[in-house]
C-alpha atoms as a PDB file:
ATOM      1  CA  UNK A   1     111.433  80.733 102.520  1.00  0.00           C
ATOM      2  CA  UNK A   2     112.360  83.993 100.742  1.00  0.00           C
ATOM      3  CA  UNK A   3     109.192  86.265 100.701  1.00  0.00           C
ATOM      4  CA  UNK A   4     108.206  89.755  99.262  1.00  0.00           C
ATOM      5  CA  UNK A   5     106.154  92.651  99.176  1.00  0.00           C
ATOM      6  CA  UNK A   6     104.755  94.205  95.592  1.00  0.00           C
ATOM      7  CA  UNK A   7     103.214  97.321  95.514  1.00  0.00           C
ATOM      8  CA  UNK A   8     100.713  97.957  92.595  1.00  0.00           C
ATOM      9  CA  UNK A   9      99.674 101.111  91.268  1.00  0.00           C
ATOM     10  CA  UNK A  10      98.371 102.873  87.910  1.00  0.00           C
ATOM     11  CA  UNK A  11     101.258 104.834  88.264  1.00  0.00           C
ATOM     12  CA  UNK A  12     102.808 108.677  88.674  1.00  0.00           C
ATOM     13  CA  UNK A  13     104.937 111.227  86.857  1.00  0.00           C
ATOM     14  CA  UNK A  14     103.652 114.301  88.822  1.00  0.00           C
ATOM     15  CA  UNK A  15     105.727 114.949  91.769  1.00  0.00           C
ATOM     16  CA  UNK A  16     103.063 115.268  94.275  1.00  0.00           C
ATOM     17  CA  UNK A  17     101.462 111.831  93.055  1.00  0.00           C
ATOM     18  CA  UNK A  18     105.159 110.212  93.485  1.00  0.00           C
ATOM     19  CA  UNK A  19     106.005 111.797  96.882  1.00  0.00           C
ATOM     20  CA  UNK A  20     102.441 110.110  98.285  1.00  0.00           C
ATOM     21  CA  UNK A  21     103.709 106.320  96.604  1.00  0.00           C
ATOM     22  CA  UNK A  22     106.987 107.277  98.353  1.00  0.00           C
ATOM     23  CA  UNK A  23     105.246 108.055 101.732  1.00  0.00           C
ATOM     24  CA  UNK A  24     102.921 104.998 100.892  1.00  0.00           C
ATOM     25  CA  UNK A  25     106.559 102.735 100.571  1.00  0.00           C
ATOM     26  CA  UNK A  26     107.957 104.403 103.629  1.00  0.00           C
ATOM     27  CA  UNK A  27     105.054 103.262 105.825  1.00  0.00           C
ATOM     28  CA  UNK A  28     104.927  99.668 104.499  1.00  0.00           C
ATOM     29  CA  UNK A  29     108.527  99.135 105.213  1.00  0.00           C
ATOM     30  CA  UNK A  30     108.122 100.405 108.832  1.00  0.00           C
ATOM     31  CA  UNK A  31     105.438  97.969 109.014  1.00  0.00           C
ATOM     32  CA  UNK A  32     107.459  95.419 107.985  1.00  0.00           C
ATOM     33  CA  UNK A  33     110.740  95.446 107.829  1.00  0.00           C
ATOM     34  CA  UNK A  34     111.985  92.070 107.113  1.00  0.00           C
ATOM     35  CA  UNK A  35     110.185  92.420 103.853  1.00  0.00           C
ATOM     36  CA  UNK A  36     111.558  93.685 101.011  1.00  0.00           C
ATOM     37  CA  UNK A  37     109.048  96.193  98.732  1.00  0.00           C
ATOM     38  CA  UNK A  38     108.970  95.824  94.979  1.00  0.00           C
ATOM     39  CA  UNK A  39     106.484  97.971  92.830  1.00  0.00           C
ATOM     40  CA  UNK A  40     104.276  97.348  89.604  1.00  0.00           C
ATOM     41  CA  UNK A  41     102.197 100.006  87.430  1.00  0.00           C
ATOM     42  CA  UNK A  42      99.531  98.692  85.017  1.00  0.00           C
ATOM     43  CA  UNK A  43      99.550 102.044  82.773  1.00  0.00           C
ATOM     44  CA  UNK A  44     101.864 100.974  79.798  1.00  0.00           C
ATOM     45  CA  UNK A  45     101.631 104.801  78.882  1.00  0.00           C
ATOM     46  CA  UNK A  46     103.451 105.498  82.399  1.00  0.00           C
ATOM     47  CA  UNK A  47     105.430 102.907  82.256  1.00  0.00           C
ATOM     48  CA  UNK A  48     107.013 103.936  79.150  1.00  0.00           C
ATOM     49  CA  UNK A  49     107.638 107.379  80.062  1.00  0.00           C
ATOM     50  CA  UNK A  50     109.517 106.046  83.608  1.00  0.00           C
ATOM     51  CA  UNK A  51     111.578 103.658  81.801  1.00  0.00           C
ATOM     52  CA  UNK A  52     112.523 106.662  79.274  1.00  0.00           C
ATOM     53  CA  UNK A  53     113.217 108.614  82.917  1.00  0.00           C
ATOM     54  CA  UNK A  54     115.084 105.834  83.829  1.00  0.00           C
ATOM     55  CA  UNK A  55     112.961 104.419  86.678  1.00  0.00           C
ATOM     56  CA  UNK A  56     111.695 101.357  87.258  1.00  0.00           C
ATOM     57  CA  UNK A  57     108.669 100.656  85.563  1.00  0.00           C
ATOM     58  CA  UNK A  58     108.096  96.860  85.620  1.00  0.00           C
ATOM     59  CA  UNK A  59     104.366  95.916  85.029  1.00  0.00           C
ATOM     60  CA  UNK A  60     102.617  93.256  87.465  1.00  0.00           C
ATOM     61  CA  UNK A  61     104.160  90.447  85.599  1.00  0.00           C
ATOM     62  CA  UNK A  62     107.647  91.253  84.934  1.00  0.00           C
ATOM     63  CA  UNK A  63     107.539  92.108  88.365  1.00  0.00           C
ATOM     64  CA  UNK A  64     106.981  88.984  89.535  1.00  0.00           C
ATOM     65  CA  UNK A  65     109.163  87.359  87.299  1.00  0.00           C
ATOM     66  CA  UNK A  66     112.012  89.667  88.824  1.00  0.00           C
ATOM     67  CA  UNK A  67     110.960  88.415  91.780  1.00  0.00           C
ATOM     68  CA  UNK A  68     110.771  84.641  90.875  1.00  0.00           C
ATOM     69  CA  UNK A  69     114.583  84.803  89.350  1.00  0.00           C
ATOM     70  CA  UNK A  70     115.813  86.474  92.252  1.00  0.00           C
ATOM     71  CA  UNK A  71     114.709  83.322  94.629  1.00  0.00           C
ATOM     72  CA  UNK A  72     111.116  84.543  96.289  1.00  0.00           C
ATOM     73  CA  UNK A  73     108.866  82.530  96.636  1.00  0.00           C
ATOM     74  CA  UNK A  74     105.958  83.924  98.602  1.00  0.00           C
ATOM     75  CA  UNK A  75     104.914  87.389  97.347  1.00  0.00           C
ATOM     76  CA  UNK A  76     102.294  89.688  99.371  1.00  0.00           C
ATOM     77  CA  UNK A  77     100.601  92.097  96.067  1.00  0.00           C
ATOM     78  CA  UNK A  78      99.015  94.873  97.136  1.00  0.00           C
ATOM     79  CA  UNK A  79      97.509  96.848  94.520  1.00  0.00           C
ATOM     80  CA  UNK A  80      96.063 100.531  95.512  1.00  0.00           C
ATOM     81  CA  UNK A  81      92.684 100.276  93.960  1.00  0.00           C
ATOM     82  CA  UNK A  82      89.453 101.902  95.490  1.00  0.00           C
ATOM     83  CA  UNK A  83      87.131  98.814  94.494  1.00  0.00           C
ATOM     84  CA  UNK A  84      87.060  94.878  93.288  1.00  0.00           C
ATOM     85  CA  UNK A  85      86.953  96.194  89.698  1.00  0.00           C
ATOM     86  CA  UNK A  86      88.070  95.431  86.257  1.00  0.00           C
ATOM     87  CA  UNK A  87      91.488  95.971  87.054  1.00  0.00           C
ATOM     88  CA  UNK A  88      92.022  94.301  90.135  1.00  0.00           C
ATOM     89  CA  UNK A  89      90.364  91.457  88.563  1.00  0.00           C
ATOM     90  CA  UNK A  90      93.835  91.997  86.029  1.00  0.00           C
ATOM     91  CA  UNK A  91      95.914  91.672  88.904  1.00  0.00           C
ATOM     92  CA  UNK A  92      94.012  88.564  90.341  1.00  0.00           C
ATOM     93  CA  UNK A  93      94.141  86.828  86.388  1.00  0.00           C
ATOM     94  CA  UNK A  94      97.858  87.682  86.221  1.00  0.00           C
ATOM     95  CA  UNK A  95      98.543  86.326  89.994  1.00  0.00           C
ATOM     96  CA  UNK A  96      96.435  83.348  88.387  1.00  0.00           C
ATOM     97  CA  UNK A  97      98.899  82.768  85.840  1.00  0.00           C
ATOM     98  CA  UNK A  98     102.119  82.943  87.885  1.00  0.00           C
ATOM     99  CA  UNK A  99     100.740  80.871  90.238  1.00  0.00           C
ATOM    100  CA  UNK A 100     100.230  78.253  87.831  1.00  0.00           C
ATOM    101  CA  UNK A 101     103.004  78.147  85.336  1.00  0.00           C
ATOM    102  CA  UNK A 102     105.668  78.352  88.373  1.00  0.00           C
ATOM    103  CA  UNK A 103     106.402  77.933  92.140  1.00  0.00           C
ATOM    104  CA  UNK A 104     105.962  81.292  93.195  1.00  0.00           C
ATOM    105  CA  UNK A 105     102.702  81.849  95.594  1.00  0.00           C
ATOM    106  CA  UNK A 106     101.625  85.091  95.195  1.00  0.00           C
ATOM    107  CA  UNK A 107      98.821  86.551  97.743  1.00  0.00           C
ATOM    108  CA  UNK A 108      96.861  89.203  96.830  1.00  0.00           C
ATOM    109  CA  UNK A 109      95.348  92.075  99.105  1.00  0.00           C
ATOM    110  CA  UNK A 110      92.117  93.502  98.914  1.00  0.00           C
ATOM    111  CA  UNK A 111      91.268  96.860  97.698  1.00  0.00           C
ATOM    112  CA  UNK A 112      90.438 100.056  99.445  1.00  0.00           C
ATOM    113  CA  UNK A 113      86.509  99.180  99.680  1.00  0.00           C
ATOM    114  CA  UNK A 114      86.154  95.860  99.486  1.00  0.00           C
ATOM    115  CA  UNK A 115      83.420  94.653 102.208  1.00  0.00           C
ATOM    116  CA  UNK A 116      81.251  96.576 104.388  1.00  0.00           C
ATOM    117  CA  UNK A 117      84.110  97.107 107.623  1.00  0.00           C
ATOM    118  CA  UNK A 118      86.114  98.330 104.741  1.00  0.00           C
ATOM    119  CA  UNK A 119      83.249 100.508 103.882  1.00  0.00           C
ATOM    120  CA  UNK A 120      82.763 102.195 107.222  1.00  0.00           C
ATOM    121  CA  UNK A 121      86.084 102.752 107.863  1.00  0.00           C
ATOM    122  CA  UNK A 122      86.681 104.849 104.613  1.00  0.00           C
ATOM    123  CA  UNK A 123      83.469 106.517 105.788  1.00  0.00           C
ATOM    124  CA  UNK A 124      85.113 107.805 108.828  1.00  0.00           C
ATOM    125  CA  UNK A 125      88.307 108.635 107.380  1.00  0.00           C
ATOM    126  CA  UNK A 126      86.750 111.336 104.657  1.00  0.00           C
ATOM    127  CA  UNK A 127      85.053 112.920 107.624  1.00  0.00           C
ATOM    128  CA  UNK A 128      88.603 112.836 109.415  1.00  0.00           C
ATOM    129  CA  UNK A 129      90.246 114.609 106.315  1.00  0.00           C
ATOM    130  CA  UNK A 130      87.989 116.911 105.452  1.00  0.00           C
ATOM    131  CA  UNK A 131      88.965 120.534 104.814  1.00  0.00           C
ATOM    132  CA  UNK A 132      89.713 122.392 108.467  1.00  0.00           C
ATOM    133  CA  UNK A 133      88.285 125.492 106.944  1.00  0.00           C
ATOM    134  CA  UNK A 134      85.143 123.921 105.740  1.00  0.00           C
ATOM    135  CA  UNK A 135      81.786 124.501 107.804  1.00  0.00           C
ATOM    136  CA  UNK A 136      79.427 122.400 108.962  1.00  0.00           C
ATOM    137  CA  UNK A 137      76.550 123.144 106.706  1.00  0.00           C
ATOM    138  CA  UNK A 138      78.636 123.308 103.415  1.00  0.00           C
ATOM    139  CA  UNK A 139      78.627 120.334 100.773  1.00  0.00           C
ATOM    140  CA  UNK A 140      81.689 118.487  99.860  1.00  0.00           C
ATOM    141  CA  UNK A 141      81.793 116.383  96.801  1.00  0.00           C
ATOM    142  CA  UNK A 142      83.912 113.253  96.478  1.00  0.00           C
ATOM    143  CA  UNK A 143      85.092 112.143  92.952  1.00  0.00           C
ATOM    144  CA  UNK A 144      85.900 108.488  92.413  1.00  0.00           C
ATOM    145  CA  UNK A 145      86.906 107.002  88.922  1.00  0.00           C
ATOM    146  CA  UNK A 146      83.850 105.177  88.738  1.00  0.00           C
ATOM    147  CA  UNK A 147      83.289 101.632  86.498  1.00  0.00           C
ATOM    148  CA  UNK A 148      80.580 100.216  84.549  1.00  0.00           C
ATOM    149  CA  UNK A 149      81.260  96.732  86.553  1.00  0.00           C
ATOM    150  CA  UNK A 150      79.005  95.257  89.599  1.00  0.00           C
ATOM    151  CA  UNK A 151      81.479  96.511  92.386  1.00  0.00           C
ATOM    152  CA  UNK A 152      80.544 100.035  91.323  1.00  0.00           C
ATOM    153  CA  UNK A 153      77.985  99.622  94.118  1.00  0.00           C
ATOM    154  CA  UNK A 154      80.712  99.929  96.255  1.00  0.00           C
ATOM    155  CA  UNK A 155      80.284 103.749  95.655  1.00  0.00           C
ATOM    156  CA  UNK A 156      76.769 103.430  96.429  1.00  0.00           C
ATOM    157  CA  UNK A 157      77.657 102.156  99.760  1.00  0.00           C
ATOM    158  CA  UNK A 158      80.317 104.433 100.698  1.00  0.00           C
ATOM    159  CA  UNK A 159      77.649 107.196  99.571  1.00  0.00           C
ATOM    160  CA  UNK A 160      75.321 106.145 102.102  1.00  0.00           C
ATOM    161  CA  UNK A 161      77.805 105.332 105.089  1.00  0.00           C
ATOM    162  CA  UNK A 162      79.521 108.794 104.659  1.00  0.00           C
ATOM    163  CA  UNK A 163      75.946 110.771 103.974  1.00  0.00           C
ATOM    164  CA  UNK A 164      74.804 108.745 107.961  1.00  0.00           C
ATOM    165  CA  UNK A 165      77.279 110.639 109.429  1.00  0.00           C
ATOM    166  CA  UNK A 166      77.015 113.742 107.827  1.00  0.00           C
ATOM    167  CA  UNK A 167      74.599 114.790 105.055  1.00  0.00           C
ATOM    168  CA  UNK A 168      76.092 117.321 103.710  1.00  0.00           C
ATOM    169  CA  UNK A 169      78.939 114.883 102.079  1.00  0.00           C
ATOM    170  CA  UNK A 170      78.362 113.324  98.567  1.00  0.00           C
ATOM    171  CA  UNK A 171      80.199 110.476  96.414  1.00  0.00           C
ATOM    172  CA  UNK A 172      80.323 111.058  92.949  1.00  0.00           C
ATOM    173  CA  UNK A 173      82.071 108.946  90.285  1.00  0.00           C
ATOM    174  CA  UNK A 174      83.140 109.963  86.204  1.00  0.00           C
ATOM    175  CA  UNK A 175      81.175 106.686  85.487  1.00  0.00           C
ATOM    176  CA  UNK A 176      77.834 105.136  86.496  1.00  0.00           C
ATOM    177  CA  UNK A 177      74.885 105.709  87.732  1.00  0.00           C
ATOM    178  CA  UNK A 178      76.937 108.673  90.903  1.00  0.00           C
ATOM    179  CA  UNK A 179      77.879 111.108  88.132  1.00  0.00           C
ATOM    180  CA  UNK A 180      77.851 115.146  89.089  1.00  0.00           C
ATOM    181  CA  UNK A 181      74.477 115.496  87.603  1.00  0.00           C
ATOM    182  CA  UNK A 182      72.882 113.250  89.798  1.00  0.00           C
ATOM    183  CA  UNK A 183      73.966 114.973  93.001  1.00  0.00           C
ATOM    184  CA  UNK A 184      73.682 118.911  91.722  1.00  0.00           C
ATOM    185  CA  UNK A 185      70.171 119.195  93.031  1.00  0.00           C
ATOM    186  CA  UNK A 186      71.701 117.629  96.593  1.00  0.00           C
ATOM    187  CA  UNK A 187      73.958 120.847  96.810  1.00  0.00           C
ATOM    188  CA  UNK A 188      72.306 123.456  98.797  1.00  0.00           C
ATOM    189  CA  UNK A 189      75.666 125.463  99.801  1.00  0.00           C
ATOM    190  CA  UNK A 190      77.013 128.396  98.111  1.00  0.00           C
ATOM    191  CA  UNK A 191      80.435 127.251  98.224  1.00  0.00           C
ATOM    192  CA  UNK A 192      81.332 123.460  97.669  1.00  0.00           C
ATOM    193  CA  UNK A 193      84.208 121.415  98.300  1.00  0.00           C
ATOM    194  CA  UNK A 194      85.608 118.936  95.888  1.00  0.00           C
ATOM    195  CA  UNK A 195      88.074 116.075  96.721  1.00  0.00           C
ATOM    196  CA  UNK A 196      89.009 113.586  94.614  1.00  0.00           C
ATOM    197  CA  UNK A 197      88.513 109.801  95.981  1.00  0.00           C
ATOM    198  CA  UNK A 198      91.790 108.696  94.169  1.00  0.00           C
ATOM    199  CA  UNK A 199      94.654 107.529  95.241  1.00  0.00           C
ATOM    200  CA  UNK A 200      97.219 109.916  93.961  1.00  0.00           C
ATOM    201  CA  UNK A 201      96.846 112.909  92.621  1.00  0.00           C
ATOM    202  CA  UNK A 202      97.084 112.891  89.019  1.00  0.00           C
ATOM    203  CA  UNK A 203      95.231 113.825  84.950  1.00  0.00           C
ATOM    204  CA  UNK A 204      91.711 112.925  86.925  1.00  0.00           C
ATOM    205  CA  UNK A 205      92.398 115.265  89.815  1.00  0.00           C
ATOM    206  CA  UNK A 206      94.017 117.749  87.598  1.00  0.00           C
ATOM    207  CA  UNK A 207      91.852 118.179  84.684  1.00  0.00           C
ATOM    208  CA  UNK A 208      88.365 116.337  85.265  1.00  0.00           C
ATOM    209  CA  UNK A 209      88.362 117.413  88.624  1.00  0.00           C
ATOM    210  CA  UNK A 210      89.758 120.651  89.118  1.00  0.00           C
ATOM    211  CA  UNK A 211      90.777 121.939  85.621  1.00  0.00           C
ATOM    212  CA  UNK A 212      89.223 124.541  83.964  1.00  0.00           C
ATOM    213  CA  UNK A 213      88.091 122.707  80.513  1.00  0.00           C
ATOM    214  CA  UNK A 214      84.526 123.014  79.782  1.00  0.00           C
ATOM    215  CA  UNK A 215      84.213 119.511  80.936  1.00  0.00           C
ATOM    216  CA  UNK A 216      85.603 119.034  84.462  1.00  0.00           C
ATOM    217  CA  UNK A 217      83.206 118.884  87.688  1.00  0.00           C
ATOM    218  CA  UNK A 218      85.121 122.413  89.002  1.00  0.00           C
ATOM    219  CA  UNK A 219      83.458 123.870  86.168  1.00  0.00           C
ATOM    220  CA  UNK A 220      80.401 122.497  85.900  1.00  0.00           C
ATOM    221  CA  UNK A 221      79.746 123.066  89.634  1.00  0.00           C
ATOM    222  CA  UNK A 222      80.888 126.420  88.800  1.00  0.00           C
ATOM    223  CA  UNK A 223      78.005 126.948  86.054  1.00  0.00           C
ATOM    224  CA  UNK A 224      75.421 125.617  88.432  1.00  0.00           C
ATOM    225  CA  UNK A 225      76.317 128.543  90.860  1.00  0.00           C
ATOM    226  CA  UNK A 226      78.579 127.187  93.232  1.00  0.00           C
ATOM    227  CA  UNK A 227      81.807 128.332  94.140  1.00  0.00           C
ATOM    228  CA  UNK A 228      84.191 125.743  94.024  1.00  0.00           C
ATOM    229  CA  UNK A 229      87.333 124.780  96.181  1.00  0.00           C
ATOM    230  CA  UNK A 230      89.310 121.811  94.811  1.00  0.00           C
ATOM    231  CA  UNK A 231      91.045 119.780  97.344  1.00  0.00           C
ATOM    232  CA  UNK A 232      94.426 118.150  95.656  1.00  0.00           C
ATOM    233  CA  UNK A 233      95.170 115.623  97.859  1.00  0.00           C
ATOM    234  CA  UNK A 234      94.825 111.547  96.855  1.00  0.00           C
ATOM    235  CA  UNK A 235      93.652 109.263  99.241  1.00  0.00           C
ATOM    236  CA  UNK A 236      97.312 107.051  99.657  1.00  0.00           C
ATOM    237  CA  UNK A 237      98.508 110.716 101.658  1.00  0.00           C
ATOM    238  CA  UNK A 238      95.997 110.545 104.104  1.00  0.00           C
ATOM    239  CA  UNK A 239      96.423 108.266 107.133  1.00  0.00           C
ATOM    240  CA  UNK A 240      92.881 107.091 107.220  1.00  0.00           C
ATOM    241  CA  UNK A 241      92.785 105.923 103.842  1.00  0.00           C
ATOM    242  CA  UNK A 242      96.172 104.100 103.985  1.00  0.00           C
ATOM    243  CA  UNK A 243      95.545 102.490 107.285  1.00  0.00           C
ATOM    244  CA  UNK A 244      92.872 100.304 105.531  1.00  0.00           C
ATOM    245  CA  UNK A 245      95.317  99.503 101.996  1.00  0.00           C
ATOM    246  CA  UNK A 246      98.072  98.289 105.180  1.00  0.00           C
ATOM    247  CA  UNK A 247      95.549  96.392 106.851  1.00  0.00           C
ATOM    248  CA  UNK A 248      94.867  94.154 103.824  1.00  0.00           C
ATOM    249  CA  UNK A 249      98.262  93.695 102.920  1.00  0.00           C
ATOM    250  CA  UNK A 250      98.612  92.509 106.074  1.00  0.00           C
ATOM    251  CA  UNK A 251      96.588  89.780 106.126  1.00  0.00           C
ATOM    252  CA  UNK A 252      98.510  89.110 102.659  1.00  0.00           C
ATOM    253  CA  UNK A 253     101.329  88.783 104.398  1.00  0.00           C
ATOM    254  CA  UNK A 254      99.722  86.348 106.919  1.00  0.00           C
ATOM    255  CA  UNK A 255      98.389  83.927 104.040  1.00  0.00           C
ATOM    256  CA  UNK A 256     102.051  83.841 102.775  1.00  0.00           C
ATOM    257  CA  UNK A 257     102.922  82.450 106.227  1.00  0.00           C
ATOM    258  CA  UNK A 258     100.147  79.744 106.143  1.00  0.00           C
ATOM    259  CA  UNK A 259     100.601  78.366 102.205  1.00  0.00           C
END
């Protein structure tokens, strides 16, 4: 039986962001090689601009449509989401669909922080990625896209698995109840790191991050007294990170072997 691998993302025109999905496609292929790897993006925006590049730019369902003419029939779908949210509930509906209007069987992996192993492991790899030049007592700040959906608390958890193994580390998100204000009066370091807890690096990391518009956390860190030093690195080029993305697609791949 003919199977595949689909990759889902938001999606990427910056370079950076596109060399980490390449990386991100170079290790899944290594870890399995009999496998062929497809890729989705649920931004119409980006998808639009790739197609106008000329790239590929199918979305989740035209994707596996592609894949359904072209004789598959077990798909592995890997999206690289942080939490159980909004849009991968999209994916899952769309899967849904597929998998009930034709023969493929499409699998879907979980996200980044999807159960409490998940949880701890992403805990351990921020403190394995931190900045080398970044001391002890200093604060680093995390920023996550955030959600006004229940697996939000997913956040919450990380929060409090990260801050166990070293205070000094805080998860923030643009939405919910973790915004910047309600870890300022946390931040007892002159100078404060900020990383983004994204996937790639792209308009979050870039402007609401690290920009310089009145608006972004670099400059309202800035106006609290802090000096600030963005990290611009997404989570998908980190090794910790990916590991636990692989690790669910793997077991994916093993319920396309059992259907």
């Amino acid at each position: 039986m003919k199977c595949a691998i689909l990759l889902v993302a938001f999606g990427a025109t910056g370079q950076q962001a596109q060399g980490a999905l390449r990386d991100f496609d170079a290790q899944v292929r290594a870890a399995f090689p009999d496998w062929p790897v497809r890729w989705a993006y649920t931004s119409l925006l980006l998808r639009e601009r790739l197609a106008q590049a000329r790239q590929k730019s199918d979305s989740v369902l035209k994707a596996l449509r592609r894949l359904q003419f072209e004789g598959f029939r077990q798909v592995a779908v890997q999206p690289l989401h942080s939490i159980p949210g909004d849009e991968h509930g999209e994916v899952r509906a769309i899967l849904d669909e597929v998998a009930a209007t034709s023969a493929l069987r499409p699998q879907l992996g979980a996200p980044l922080l999807n159960d409490a192993a998940d949880i701890a492991e992403a805990a351990r790899a921020v403190l394995a990625h931190l900045p080398p030049e970044r001391r002890p007592e200093e604060d680093v700040v995390l920023m996550g896209h955030g959600a006004r959906h229940p697996a939000m608390s997913r956040y919450g958890d990380l929060a409090r698995a990260v801050s166990g193994l070293d205070a000094h580390i805080h998860v923030g998100a643009m939405s919910g109840p973790l915004e910047l204000e309600t870890l300022l009066p946390r931040l007892t370091s002159r100078r404060v790191w900020l990383m983004p807890l994204l996937s790639v690096v792209g308009r979050h990391a870039l402007e609401d991050m690290a920009g310089a518009q009145e608006h972004s956390w670099r400059s309202r860190l800035e106006r609290a007294g802090h000096d600030c030093c963005p990290i611009l690195h997404g989570m998908a080029e980190y090794s910790g990170f990916a590991a636990i993305w692989l690790r669910h697609l793997a077991q994916a791949v093993a319920q396309c072997h059992t259907v």
